[in-house]
Protein backbone atom coordinates (compact mmCIF):
# COMPACT_ATOMS: atom_id res chain seq x y z
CA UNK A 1 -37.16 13.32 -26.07
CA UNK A 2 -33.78 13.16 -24.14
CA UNK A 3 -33.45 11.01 -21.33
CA UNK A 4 -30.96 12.48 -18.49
CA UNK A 5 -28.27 10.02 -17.45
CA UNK A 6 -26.28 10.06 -14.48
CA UNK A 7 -22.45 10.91 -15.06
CA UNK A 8 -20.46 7.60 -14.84
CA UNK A 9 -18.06 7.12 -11.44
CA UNK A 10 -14.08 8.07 -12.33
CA UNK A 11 -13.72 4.68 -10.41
CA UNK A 12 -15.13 1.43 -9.62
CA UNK A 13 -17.40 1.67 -6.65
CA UNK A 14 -16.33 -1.22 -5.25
CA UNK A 15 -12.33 -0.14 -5.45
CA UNK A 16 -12.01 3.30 -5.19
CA UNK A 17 -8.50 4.03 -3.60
CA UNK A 18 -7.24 0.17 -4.64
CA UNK A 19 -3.90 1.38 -6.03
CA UNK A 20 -3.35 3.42 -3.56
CA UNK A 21 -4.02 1.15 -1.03
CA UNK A 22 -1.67 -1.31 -3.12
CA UNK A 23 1.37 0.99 -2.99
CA UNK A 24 0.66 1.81 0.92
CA UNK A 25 1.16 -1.97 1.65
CA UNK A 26 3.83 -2.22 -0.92
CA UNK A 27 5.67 0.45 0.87
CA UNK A 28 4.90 -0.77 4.24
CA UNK A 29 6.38 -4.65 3.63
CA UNK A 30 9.22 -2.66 2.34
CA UNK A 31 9.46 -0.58 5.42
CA UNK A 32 9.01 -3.76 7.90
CA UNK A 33 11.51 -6.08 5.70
CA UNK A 34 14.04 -3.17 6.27
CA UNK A 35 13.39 -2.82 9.93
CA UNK A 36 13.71 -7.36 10.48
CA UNK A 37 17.49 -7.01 8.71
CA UNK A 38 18.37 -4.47 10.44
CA UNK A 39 17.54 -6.01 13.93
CA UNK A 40 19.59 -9.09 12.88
CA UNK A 41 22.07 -6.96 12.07
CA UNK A 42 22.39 -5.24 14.90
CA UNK A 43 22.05 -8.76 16.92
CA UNK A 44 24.67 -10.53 15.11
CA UNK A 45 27.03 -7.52 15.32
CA UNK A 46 26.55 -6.59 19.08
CA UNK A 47 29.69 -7.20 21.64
CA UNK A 48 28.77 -10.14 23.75
């Protein structure tokens, strides 16, 4: 007699979306990093 088993989850339950959710905050330190040098940029360069 066969017993019927469930099909196994394509991902941990617990961490479903963790690489995406990796390169999302990746991308956003990036994005914030870029923003911070580019205000002291345009600080240190403004005409006083």
């Amino acid at each position: 007699m066969t017993t019927h088993r469930s099909p196994k989850p394509l991902a941990d339950a617990n961490r479903p979306v963790e690489r995406a959710v990796t390169a999302a905050l990746i991308l956003a330190t990036l994005a914030a990093l870029a923003w911070v040098a580019g205000m002291i940029y345009t600080v240190a360069e403004w005409p006083i």
